[in-house]
C-alpha atoms as a PDB file:
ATOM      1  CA  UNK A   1      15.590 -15.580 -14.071  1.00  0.00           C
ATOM      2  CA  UNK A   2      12.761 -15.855 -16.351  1.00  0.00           C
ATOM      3  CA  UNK A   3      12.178 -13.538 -19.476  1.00  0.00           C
ATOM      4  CA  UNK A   4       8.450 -13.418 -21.071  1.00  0.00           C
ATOM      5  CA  UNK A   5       7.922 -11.375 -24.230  1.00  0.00           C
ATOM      6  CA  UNK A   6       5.973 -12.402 -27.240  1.00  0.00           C
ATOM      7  CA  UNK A   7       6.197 -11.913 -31.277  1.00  0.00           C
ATOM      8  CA  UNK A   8       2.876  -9.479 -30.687  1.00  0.00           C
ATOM      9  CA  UNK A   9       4.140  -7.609 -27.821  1.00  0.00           C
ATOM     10  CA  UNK A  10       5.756  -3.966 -27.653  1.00  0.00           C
ATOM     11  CA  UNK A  11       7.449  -4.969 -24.375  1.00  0.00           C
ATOM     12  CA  UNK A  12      10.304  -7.288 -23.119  1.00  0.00           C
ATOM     13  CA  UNK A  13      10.212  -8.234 -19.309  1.00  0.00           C
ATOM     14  CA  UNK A  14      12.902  -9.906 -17.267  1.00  0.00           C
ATOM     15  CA  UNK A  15      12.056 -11.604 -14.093  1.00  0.00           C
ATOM     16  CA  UNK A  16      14.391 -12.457 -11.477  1.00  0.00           C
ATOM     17  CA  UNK A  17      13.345 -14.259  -8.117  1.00  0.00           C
ATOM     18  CA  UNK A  18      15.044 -15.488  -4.819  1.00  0.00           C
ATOM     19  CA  UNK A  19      13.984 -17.357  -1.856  1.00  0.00           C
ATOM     20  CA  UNK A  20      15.041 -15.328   0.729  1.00  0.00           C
ATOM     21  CA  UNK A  21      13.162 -13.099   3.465  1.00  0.00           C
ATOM     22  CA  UNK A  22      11.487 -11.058   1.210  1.00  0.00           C
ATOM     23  CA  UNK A  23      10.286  -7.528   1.101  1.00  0.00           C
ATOM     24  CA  UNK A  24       7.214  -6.905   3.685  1.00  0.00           C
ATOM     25  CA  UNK A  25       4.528  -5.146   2.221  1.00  0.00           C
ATOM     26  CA  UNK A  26       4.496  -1.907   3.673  1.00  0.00           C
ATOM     27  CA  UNK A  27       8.383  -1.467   2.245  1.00  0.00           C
ATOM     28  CA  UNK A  28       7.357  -2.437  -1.157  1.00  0.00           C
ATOM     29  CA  UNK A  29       6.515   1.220  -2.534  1.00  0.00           C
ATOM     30  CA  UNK A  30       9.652   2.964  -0.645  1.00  0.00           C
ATOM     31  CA  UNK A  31      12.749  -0.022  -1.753  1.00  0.00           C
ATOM     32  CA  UNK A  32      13.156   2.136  -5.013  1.00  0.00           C
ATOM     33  CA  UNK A  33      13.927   5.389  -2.885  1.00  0.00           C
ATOM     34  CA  UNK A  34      17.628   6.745  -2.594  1.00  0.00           C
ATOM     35  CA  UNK A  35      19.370   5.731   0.650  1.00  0.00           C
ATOM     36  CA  UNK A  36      16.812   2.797   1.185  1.00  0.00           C
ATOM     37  CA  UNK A  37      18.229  -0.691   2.711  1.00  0.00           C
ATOM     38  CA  UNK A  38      16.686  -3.278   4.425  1.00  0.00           C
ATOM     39  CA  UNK A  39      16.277  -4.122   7.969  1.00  0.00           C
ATOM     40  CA  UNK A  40      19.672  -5.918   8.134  1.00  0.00           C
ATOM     41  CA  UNK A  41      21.319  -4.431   5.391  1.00  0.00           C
ATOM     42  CA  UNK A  42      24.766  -2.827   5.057  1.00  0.00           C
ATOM     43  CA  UNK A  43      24.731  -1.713   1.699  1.00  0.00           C
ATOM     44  CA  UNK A  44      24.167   1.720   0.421  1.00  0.00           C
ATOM     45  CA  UNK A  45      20.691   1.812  -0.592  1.00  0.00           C
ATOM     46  CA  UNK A  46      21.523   2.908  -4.274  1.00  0.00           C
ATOM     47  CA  UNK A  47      21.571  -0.075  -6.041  1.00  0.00           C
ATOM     48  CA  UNK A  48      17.544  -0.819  -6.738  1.00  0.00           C
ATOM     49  CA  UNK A  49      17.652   3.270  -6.953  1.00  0.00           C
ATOM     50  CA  UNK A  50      19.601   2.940  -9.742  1.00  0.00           C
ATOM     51  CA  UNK A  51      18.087   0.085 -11.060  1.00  0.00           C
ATOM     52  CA  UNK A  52      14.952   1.999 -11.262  1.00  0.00           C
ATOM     53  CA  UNK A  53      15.835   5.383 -12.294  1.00  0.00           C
ATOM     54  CA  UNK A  54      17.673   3.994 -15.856  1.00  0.00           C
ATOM     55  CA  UNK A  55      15.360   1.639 -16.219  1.00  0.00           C
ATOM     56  CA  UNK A  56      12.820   4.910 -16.266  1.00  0.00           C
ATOM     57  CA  UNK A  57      15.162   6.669 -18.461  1.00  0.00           C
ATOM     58  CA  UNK A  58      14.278   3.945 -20.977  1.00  0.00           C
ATOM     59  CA  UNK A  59      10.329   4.229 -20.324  1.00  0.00           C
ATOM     60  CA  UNK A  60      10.348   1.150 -18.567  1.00  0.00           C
ATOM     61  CA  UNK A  61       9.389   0.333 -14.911  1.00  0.00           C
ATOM     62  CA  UNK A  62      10.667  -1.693 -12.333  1.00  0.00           C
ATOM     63  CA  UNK A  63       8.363  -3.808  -9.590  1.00  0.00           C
ATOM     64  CA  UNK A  64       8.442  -6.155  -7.028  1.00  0.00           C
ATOM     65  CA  UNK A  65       6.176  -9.020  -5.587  1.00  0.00           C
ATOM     66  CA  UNK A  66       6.022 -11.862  -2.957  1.00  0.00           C
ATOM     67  CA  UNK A  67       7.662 -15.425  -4.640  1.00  0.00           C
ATOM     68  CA  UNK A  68       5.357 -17.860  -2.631  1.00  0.00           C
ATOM     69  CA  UNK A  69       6.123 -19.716  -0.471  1.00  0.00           C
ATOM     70  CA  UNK A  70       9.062 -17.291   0.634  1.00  0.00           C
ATOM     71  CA  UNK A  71      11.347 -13.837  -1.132  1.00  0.00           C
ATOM     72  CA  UNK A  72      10.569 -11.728  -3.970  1.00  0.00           C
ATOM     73  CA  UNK A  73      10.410 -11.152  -7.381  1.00  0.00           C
ATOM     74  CA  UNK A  74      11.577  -8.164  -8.976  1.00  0.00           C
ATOM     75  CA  UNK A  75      10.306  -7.771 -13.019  1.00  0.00           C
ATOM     76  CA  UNK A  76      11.929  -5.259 -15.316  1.00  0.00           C
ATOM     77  CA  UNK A  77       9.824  -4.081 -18.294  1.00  0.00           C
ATOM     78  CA  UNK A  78      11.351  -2.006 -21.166  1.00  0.00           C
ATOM     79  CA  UNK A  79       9.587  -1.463 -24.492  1.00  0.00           C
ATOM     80  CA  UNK A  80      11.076  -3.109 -27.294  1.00  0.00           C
ATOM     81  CA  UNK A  81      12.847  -1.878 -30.165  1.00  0.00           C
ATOM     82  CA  UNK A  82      11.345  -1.488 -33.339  1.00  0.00           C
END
């Protein structure tokens, strides 16, 4: 997990990467939706959902990215407080 945010900057960001298969790139804009799991998932497909929709609430966003050589990294961004 890595967090980046400087003394100048309205925004605090979180990143948190793995090493495992990844997320291919046409799946990258719909692994947000409600009910979405991967190939070989079991779970419920709510958790990145949620993820996403309170970290809207907070007028943040949520993305996610290749982690070279292999997985993905997923960066939260919230404004900061003042």
């Amino acid at each position: 997990m890595q967090e980046d945010a400087s003394a100048e900057s309205k925004q605090q960001a979180v990143q948190v990467a793995d090493n495992g298969p990844g997320v291919p790139d046409d799946h990258k804009a719909e692994i947000f939706g409600k009910g979405e799991t991967g190939l070989d998932s079991a779970g419920t497909g709510l958790g990145l959902y949620l993820v996403e929709t309170l970290v809207s609430a907070y007028d943040g966003s949520v993305s996610v990215a290749d982690n070279d050589p292999e997985g993905a990294v997923f960066a939260v961004t919230l404004p900061r407080a003042e």
